[in-house]
Protein backbone atom coordinates (compact mmCIF):
# COMPACT_ATOMS: atom_id res chain seq x y z
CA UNK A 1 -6.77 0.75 28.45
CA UNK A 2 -6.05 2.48 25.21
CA UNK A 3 -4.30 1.32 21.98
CA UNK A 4 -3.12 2.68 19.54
CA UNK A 5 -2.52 1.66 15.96
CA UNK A 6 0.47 2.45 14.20
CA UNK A 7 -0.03 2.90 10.78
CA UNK A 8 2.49 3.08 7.71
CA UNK A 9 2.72 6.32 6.22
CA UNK A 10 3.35 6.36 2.06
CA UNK A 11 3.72 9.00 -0.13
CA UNK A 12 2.61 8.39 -4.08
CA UNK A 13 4.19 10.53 -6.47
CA UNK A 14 1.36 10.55 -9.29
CA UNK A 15 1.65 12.57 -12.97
CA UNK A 16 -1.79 12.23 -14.95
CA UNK A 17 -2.85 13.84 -17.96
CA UNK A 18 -2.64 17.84 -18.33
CA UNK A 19 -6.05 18.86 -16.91
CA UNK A 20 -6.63 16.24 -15.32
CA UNK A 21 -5.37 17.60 -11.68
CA UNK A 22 -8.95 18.72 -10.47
CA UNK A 23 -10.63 15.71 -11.16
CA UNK A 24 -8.00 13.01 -9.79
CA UNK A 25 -7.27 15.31 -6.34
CA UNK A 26 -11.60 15.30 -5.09
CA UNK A 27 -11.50 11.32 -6.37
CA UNK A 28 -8.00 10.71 -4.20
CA UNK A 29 -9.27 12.59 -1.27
CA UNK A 30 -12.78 9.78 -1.61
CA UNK A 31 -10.24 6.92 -0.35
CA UNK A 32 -10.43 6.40 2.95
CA UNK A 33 -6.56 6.25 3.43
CA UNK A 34 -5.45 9.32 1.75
CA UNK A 35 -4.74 11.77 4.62
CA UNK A 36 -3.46 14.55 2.38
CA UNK A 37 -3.13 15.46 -1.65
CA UNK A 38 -1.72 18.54 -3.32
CA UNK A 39 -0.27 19.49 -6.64
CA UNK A 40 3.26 19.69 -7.24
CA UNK A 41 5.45 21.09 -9.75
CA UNK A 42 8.34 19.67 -11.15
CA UNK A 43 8.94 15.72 -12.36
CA UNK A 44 5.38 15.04 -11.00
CA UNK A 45 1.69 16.60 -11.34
CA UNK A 46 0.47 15.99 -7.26
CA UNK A 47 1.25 13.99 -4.32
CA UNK A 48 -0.79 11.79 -2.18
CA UNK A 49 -0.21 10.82 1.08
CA UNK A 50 -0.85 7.10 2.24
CA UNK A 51 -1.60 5.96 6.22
CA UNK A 52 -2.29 2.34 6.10
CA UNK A 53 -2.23 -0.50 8.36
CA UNK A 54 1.15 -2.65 6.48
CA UNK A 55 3.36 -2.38 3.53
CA UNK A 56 0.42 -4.70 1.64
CA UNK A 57 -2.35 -2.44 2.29
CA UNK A 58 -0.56 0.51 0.79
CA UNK A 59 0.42 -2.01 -2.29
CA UNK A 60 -3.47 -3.03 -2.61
CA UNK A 61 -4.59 1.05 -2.01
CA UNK A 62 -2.14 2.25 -5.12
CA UNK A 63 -2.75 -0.81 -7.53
CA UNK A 64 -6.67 -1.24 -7.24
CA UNK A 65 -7.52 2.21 -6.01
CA UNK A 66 -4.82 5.06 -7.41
CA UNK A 67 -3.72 3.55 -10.11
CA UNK A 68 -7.28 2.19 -11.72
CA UNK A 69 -8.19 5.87 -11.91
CA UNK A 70 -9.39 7.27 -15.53
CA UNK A 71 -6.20 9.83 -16.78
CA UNK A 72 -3.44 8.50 -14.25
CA UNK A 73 -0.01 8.03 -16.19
CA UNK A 74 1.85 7.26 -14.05
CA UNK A 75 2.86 6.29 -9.95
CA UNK A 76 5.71 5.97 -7.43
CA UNK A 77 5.63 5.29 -4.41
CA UNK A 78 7.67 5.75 -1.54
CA UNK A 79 7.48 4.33 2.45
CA UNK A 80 8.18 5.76 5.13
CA UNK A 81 10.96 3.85 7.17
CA UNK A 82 10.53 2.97 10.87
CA UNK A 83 13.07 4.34 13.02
């Protein structure tokens, strides 16, 4: 029998500062639960997207992980809702 786990996706709007971009995007793609990270222009430097087991895990992944990272300004985060 297989299961299957159904994870939470997140998406963390991140701005850091100017040159920065390079540096943040290889360390963001090290945590395990970061499926996906590009640059972005507009109100925000790059977005990173989250798959996690619950709405805590994402909460733990952004404060200790994203957010603890040397030259990041700045995060928001949004959850994708369950249909």
């Amino acid at each position: 029998m297989i299961f299957s786990t159904l994870l939470t996706d997140a998406y963390v709007m991140l701005n850091c500062e100017l040159g920065a971009e390079v540096t943040l995007i290889e360390k963001l793609k090290e945590i395990e639960q970061v499926s996906d990270v590009f640059e972005t222009i507009g109100t925000h430097d790059m977005m990173v997207k989250i798959q996690a087991e619950n709405f805590e895990k994402i909460r733990e992944i952004v404060s200790w992980n994203i957010q603890k990272l040397p030259k990041v300004r700045s995060t928001a985060t949004l959850i994708k809702k369950e249909s």
